[in-house]
PDB file of N, CA and C in Angstrom:
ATOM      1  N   UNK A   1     -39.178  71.580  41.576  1.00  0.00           N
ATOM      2  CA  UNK A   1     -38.163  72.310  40.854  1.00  0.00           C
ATOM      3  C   UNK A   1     -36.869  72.399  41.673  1.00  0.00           C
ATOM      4  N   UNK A   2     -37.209  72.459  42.874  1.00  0.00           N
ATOM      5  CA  UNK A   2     -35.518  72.967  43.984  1.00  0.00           C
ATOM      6  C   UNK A   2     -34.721  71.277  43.933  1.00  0.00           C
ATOM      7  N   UNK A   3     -35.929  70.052  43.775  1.00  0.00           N
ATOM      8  CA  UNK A   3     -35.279  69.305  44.365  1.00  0.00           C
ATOM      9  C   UNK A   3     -34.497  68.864  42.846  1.00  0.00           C
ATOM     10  N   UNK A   4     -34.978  68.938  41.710  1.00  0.00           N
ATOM     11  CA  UNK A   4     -34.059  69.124  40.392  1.00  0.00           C
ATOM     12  C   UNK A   4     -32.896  69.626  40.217  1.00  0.00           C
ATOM     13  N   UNK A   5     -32.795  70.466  41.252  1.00  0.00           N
ATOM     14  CA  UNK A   5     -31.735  72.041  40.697  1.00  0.00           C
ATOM     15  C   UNK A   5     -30.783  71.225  41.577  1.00  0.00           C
ATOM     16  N   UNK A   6     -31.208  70.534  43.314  1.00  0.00           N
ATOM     17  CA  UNK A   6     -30.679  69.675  43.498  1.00  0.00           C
ATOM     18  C   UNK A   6     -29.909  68.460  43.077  1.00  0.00           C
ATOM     19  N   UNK A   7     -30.564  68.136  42.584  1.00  0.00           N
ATOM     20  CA  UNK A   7     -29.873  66.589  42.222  1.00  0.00           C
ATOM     21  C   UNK A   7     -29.115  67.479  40.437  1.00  0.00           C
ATOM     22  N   UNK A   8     -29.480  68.333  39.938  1.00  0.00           N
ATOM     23  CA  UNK A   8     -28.263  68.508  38.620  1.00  0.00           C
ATOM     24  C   UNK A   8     -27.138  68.713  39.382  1.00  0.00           C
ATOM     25  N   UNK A   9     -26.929  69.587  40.556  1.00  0.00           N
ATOM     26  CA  UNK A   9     -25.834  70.618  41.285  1.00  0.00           C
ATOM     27  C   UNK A   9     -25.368  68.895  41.442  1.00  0.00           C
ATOM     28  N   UNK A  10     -26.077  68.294  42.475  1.00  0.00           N
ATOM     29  CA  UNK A  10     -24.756  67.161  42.988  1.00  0.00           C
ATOM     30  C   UNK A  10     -24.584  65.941  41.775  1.00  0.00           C
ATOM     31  N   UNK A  11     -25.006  66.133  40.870  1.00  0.00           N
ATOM     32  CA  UNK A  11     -24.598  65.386  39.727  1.00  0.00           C
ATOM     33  C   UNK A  11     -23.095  66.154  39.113  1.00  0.00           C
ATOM     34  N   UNK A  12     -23.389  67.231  38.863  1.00  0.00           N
ATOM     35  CA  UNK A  12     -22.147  68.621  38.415  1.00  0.00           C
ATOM     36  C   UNK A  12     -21.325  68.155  39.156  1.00  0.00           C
ATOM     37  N   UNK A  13     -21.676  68.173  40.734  1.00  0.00           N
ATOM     38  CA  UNK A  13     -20.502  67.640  41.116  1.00  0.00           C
ATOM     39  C   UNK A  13     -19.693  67.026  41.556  1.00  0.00           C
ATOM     40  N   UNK A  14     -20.541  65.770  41.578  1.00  0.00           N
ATOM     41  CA  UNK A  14     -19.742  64.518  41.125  1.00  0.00           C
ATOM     42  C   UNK A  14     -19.123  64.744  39.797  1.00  0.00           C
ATOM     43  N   UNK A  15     -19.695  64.523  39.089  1.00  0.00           N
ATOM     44  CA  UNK A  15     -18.500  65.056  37.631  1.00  0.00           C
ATOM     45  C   UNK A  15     -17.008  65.406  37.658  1.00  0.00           C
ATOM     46  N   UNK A  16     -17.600  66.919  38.304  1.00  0.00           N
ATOM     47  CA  UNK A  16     -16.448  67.208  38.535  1.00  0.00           C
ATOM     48  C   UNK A  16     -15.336  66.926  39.830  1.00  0.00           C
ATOM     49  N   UNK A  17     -15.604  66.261  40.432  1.00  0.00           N
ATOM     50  CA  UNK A  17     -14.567  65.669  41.435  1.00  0.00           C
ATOM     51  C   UNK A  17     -13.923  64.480  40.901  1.00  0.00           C
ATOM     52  N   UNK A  18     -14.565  63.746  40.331  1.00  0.00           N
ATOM     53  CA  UNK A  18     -13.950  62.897  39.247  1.00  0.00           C
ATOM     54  C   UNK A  18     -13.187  62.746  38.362  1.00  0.00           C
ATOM     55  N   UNK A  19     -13.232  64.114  37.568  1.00  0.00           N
ATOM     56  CA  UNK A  19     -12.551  65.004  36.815  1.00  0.00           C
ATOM     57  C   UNK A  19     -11.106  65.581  37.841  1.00  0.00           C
ATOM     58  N   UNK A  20     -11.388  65.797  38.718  1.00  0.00           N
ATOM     59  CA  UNK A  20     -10.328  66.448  39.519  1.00  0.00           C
ATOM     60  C   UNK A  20      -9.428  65.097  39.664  1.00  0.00           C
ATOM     61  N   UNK A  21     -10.017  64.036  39.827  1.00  0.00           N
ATOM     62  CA  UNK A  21      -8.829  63.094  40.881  1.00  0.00           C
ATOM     63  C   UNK A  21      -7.975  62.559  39.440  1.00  0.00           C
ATOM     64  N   UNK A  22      -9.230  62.775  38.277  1.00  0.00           N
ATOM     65  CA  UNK A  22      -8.472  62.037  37.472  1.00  0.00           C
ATOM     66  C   UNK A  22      -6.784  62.867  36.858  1.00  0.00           C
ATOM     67  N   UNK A  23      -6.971  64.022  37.035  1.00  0.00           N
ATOM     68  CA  UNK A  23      -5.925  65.045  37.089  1.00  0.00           C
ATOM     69  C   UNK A  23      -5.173  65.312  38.062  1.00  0.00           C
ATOM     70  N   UNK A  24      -5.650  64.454  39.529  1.00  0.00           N
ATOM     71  CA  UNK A  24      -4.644  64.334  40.701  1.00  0.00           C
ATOM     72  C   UNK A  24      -3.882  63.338  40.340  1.00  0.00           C
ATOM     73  N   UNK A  25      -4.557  62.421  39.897  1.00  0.00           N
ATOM     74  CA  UNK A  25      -3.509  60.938  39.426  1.00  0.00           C
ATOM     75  C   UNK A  25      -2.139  61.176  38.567  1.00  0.00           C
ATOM     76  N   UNK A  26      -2.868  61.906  37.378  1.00  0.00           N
ATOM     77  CA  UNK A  26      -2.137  62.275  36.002  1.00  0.00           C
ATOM     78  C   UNK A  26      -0.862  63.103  36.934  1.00  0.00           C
ATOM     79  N   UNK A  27      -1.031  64.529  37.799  1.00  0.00           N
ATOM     80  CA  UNK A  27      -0.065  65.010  38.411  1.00  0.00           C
ATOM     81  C   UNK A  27       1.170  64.512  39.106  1.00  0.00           C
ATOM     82  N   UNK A  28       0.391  63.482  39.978  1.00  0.00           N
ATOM     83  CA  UNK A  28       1.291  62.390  40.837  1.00  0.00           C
ATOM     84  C   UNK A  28       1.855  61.402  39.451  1.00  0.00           C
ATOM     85  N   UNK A  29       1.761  60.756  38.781  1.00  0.00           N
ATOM     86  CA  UNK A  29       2.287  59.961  37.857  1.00  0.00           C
ATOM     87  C   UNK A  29       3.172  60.893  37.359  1.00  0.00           C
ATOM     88  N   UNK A  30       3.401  61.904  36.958  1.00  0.00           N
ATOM     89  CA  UNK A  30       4.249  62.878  36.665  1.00  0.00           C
ATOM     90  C   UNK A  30       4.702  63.541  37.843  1.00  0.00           C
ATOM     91  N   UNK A  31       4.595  63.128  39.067  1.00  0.00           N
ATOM     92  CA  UNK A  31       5.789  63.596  39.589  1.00  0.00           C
ATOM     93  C   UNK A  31       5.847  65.027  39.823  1.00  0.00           C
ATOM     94  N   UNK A  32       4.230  65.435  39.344  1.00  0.00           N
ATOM     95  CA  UNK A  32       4.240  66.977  39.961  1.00  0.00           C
ATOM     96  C   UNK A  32       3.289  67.273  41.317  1.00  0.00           C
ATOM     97  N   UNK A  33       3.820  67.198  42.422  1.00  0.00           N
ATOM     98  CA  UNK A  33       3.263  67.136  43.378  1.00  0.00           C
ATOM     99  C   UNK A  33       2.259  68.201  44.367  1.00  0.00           C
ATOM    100  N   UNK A  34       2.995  69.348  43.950  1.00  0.00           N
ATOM    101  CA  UNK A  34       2.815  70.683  44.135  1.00  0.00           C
ATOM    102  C   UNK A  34       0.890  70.756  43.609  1.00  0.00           C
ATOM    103  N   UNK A  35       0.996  70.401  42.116  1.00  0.00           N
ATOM    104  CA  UNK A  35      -0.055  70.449  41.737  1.00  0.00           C
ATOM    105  C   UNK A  35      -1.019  69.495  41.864  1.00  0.00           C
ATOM    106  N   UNK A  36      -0.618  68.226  42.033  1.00  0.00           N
ATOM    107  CA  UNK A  36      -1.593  66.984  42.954  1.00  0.00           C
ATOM    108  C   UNK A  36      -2.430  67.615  44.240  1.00  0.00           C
ATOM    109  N   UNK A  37      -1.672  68.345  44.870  1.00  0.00           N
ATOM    110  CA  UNK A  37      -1.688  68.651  45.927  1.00  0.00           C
ATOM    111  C   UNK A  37      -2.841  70.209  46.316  1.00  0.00           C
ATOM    112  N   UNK A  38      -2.509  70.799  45.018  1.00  0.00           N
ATOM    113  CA  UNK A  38      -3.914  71.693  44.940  1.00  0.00           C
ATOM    114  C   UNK A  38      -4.964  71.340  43.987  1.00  0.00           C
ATOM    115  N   UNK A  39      -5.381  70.392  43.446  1.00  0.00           N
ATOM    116  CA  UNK A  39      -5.973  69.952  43.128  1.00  0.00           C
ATOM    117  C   UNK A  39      -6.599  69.236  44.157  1.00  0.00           C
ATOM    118  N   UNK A  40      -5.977  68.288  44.749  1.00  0.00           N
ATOM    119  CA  UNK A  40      -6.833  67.669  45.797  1.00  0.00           C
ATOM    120  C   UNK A  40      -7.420  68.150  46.711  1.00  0.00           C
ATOM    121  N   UNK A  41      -6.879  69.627  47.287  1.00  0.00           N
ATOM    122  CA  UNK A  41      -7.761  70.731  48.362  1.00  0.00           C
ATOM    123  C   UNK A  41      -8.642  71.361  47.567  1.00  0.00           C
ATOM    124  N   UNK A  42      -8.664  71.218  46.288  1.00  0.00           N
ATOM    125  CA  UNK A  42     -10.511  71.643  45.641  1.00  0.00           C
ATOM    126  C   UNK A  42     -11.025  70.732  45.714  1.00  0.00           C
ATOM    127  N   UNK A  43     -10.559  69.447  45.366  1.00  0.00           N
ATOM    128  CA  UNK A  43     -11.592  68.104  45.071  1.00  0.00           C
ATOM    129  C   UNK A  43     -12.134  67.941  46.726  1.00  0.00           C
ATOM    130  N   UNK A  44     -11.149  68.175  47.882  1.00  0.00           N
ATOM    131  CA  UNK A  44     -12.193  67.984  49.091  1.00  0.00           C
ATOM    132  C   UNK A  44     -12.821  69.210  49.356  1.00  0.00           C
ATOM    133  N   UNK A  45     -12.603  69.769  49.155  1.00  0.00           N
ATOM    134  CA  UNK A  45     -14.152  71.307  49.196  1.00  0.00           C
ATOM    135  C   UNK A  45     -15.086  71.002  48.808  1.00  0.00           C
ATOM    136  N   UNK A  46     -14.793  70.437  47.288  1.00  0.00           N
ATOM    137  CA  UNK A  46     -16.211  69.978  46.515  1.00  0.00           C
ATOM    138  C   UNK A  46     -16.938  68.843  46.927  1.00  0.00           C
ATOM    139  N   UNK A  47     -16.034  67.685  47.462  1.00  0.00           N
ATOM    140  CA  UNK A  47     -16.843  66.096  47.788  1.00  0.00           C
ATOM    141  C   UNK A  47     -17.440  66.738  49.281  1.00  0.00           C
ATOM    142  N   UNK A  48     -16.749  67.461  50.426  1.00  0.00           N
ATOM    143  CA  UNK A  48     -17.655  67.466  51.682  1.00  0.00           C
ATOM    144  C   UNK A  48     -18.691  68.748  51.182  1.00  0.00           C
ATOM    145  N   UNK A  49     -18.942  69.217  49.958  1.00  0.00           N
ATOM    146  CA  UNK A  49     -20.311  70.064  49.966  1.00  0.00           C
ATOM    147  C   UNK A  49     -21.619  69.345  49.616  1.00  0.00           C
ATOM    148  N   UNK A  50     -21.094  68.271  48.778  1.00  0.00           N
ATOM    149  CA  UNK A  50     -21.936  67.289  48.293  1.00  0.00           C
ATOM    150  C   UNK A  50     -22.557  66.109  49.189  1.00  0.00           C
ATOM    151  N   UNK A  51     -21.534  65.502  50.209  1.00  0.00           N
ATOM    152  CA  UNK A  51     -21.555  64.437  50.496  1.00  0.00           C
ATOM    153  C   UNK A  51     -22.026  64.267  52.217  1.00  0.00           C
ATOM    154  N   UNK A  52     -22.718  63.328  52.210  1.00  0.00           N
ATOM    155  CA  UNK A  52     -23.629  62.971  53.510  1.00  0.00           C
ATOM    156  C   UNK A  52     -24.038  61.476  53.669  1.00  0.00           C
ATOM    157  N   UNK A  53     -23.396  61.271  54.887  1.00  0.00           N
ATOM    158  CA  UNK A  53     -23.541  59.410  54.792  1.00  0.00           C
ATOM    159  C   UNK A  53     -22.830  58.963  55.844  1.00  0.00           C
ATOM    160  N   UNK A  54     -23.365  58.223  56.528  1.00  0.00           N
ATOM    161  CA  UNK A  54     -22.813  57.416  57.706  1.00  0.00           C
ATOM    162  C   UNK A  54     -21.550  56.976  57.417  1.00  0.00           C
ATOM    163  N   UNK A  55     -21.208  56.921  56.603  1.00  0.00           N
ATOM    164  CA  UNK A  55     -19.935  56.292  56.134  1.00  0.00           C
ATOM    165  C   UNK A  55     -18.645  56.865  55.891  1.00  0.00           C
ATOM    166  N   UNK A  56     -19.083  58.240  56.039  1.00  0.00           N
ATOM    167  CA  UNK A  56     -17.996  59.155  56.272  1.00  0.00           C
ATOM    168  C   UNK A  56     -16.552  59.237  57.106  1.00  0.00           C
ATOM    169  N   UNK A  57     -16.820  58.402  57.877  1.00  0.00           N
ATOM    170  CA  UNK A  57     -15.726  58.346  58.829  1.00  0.00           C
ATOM    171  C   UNK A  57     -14.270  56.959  57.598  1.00  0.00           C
ATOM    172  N   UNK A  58     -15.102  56.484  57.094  1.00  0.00           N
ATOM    173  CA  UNK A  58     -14.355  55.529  56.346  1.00  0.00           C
ATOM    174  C   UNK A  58     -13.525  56.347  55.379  1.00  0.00           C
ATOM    175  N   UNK A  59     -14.726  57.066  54.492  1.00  0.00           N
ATOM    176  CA  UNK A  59     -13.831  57.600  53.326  1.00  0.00           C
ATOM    177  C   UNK A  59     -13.149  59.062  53.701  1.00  0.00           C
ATOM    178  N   UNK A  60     -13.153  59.457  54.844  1.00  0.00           N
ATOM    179  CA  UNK A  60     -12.814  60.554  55.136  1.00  0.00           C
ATOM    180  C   UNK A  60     -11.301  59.963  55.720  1.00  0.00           C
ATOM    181  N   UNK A  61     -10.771  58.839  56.660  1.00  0.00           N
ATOM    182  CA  UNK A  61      -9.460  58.522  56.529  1.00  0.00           C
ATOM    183  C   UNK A  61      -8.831  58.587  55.006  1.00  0.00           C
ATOM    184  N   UNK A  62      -9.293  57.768  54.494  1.00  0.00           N
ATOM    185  CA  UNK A  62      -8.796  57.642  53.114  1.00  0.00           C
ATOM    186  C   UNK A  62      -8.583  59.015  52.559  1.00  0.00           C
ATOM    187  N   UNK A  63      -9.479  59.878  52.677  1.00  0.00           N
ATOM    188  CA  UNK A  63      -8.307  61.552  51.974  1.00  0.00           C
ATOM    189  C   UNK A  63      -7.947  62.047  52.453  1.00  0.00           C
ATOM    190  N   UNK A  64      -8.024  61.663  54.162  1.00  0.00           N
ATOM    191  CA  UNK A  64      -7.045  62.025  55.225  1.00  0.00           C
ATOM    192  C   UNK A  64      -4.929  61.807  54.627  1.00  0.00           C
ATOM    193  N   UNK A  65      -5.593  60.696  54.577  1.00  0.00           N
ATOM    194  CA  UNK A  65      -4.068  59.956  53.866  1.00  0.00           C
ATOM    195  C   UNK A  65      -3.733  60.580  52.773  1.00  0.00           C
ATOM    196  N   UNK A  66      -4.003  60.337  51.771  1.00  0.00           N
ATOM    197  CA  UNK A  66      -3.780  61.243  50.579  1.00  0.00           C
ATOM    198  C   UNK A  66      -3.363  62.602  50.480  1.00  0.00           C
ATOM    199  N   UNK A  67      -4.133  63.387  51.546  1.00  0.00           N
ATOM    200  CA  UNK A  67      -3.684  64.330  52.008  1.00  0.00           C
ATOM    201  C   UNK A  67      -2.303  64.697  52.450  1.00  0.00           C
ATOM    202  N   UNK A  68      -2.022  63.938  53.102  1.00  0.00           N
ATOM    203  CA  UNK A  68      -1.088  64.421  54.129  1.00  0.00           C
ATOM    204  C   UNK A  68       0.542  63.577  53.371  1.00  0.00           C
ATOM    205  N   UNK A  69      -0.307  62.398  52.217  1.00  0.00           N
ATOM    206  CA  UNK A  69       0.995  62.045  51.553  1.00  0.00           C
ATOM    207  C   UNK A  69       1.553  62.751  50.557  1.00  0.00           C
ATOM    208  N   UNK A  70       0.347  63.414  49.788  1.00  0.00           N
ATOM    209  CA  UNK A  70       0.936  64.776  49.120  1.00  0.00           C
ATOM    210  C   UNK A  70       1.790  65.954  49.534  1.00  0.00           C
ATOM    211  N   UNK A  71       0.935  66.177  50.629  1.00  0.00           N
ATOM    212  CA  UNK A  71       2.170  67.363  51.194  1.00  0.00           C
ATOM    213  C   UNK A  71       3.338  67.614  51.718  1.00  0.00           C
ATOM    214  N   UNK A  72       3.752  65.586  51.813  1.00  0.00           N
ATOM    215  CA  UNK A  72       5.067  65.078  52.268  1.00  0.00           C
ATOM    216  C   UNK A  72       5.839  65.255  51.098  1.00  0.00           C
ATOM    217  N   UNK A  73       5.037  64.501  49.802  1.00  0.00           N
ATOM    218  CA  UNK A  73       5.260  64.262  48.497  1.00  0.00           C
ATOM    219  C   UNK A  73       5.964  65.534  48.133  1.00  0.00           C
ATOM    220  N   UNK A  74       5.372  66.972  48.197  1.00  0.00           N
ATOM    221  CA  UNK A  74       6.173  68.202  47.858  1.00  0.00           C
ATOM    222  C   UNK A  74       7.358  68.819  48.525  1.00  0.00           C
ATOM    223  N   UNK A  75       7.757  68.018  49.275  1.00  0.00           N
ATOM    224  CA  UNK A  75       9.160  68.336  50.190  1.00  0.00           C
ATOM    225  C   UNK A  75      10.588  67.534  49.307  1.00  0.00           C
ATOM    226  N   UNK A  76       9.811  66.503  48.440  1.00  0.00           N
ATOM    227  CA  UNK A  76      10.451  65.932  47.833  1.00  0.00           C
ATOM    228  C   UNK A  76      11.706  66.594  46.769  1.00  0.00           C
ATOM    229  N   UNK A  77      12.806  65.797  46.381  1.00  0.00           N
ATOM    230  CA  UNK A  77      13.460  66.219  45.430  1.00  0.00           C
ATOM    231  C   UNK A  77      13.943  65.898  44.557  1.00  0.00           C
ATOM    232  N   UNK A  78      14.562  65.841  43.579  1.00  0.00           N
ATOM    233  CA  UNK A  78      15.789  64.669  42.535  1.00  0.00           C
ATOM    234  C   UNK A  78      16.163  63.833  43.315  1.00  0.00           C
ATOM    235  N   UNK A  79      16.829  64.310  44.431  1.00  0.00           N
ATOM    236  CA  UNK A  79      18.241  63.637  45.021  1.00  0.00           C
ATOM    237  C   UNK A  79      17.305  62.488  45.839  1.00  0.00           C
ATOM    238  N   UNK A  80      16.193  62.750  46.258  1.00  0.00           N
ATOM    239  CA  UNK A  80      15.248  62.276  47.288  1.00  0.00           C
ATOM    240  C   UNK A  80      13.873  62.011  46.971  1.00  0.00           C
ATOM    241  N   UNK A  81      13.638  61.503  46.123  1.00  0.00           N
ATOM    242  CA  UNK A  81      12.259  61.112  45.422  1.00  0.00           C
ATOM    243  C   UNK A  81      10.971  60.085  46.654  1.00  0.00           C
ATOM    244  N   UNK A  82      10.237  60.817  45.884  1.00  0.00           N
ATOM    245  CA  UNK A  82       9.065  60.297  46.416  1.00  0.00           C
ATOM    246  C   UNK A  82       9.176  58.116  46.594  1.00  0.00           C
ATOM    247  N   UNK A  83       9.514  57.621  47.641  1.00  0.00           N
ATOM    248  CA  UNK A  83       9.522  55.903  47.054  1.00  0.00           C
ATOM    249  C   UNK A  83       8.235  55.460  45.975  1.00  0.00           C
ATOM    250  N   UNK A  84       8.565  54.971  45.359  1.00  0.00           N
ATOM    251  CA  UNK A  84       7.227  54.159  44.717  1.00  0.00           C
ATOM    252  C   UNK A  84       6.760  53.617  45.508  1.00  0.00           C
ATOM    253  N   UNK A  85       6.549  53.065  46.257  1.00  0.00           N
ATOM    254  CA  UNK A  85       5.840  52.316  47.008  1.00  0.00           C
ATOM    255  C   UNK A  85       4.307  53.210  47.781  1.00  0.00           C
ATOM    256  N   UNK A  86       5.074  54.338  48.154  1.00  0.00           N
ATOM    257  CA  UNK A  86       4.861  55.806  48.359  1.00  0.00           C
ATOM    258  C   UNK A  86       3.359  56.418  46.932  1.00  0.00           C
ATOM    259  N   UNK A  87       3.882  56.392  46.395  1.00  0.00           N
ATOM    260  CA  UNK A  87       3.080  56.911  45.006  1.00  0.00           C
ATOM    261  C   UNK A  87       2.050  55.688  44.391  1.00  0.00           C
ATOM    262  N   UNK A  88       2.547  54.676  44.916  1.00  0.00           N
ATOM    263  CA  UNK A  88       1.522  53.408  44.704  1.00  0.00           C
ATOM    264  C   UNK A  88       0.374  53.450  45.403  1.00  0.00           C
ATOM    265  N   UNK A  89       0.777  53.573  46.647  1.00  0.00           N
ATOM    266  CA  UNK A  89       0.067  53.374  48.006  1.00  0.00           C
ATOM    267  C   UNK A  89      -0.968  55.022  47.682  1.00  0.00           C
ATOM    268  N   UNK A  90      -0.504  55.921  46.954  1.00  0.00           N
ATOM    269  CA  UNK A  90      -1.350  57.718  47.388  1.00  0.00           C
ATOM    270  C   UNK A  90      -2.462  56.911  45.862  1.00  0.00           C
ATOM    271  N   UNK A  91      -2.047  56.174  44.651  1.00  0.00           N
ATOM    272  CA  UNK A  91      -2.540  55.636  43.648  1.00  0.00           C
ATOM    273  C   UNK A  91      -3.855  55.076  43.993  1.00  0.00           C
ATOM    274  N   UNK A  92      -3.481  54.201  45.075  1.00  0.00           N
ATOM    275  CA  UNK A  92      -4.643  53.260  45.200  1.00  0.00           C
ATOM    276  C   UNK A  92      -5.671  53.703  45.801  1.00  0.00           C
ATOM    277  N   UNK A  93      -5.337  54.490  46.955  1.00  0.00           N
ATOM    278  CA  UNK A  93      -6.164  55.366  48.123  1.00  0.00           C
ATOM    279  C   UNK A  93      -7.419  56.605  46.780  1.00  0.00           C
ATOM    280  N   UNK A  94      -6.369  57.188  45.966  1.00  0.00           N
ATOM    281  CA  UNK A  94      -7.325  57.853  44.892  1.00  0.00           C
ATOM    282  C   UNK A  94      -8.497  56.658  44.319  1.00  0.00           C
ATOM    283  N   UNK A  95      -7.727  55.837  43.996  1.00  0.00           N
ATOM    284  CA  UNK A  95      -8.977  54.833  43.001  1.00  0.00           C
ATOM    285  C   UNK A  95     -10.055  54.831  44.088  1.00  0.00           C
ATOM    286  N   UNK A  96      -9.557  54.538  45.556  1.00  0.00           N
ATOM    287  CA  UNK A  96     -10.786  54.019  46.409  1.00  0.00           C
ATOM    288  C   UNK A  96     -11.398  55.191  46.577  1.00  0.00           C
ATOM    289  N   UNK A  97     -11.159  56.466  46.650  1.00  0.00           N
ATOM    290  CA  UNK A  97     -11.811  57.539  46.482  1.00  0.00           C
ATOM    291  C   UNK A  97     -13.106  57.342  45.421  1.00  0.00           C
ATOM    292  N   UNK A  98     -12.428  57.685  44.197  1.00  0.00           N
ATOM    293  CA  UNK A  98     -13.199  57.447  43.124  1.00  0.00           C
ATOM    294  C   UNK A  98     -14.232  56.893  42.859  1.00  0.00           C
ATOM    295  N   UNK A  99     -13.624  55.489  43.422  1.00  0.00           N
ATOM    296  CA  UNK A  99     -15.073  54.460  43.157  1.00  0.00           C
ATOM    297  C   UNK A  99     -16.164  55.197  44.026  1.00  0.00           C
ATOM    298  N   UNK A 100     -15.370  55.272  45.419  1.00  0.00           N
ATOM    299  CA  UNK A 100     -16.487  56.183  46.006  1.00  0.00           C
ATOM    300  C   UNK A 100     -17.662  57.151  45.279  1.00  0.00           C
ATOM    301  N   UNK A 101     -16.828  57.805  44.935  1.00  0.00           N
ATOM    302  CA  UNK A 101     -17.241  59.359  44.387  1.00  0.00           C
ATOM    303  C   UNK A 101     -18.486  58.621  43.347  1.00  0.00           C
ATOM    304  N   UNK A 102     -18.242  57.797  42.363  1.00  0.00           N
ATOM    305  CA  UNK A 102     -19.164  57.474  41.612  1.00  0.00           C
ATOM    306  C   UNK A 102     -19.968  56.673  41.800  1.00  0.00           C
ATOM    307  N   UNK A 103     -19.959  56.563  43.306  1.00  0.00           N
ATOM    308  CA  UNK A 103     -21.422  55.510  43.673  1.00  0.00           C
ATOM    309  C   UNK A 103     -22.012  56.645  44.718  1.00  0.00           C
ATOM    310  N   UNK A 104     -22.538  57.755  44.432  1.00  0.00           N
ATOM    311  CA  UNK A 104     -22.987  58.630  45.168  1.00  0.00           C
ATOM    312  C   UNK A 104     -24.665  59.235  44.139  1.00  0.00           C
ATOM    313  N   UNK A 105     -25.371  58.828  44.946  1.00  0.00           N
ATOM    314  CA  UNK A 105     -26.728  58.923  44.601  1.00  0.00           C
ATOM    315  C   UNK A 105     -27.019  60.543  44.061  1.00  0.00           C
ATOM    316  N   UNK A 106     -27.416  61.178  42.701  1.00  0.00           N
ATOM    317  CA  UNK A 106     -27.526  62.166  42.837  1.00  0.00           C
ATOM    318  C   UNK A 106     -28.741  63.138  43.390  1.00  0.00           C
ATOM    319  N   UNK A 107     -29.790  62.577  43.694  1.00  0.00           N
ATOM    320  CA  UNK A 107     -30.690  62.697  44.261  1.00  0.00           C
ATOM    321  C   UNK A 107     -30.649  62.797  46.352  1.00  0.00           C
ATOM    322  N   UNK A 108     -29.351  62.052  46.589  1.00  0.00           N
ATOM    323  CA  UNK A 108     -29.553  61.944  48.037  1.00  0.00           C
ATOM    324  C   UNK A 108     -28.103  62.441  48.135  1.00  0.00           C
ATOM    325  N   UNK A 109     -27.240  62.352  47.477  1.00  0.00           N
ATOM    326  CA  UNK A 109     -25.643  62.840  47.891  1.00  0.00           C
ATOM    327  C   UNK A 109     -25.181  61.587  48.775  1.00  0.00           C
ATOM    328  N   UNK A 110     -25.647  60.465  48.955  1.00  0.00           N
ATOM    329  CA  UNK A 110     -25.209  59.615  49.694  1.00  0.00           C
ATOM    330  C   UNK A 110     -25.300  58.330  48.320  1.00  0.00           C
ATOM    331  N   UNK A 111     -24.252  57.488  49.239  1.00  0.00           N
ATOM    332  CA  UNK A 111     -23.591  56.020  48.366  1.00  0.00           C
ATOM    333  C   UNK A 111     -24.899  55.498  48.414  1.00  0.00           C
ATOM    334  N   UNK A 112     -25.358  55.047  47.069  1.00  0.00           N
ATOM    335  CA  UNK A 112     -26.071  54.251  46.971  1.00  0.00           C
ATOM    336  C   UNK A 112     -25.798  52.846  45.950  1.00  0.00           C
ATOM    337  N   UNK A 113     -24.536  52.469  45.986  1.00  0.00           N
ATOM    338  CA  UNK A 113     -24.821  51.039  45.930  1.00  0.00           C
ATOM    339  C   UNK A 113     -24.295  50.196  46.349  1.00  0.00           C
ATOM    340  N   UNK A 114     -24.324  49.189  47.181  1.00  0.00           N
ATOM    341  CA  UNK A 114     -24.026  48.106  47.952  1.00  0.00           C
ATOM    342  C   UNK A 114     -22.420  47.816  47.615  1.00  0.00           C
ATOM    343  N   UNK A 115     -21.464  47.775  48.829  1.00  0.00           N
ATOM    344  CA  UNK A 115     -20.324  47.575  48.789  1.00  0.00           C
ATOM    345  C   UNK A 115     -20.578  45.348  49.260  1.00  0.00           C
TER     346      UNK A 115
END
């Protein structure tokens, strides 16, 4: 029974981190950064409660970055916009998140399928 209650919880939340980035994206494509930006400090609360795997050091740069390009991202202004290149580059780093996020075993909280 615990190990059920288990694997629904890290199924929930995968879901929902998924759900989150897909609303980090939508934010950043609109140019609202502020809110990219708290969104993404729930989505990593939720992925390091879930997540366990040698591999951590990989995907943990990757929202390292994201991180820290968002909070550049909100200093931003009209006069001084975020570069695209900038918002491309925070774009892609989410997808590689993602894929992440949805190759995460719900039973073990770790990636289970072959990169």
């Amino acid at each position: 029974m615990v190990s059920e209650y288990k694997n629904i919880n890290i199924t929930s939340v995968v879901s929902e981190c998924l759900s989150c980035i897909d609303l980090i994206s939508n934010n950043i494509s609109n140019e609202k950064y502020d809110l990219a930006l708290n969104g993404f400090n729930y989505f990593r609360r939720s992925f390091f409660r879930i997540y366990r795997c040698e591999e951590l050091a990989e995907i943990k740069i990757s929202i390292n970055f994201v991180e820290i390009k968002l909070q550049a991202a909100t200093a931003t202004t009209a006069a001084a916009p975020l570069p695209m290149a900038t918002r491309k580059n925070i774009l892609k780093k989410l997808l590689e998140i993602k894929n992440h996020v949805e190759n995460i075993d719900p039973a073990t909280g770790v990636s289970y399928v072959p990169r």
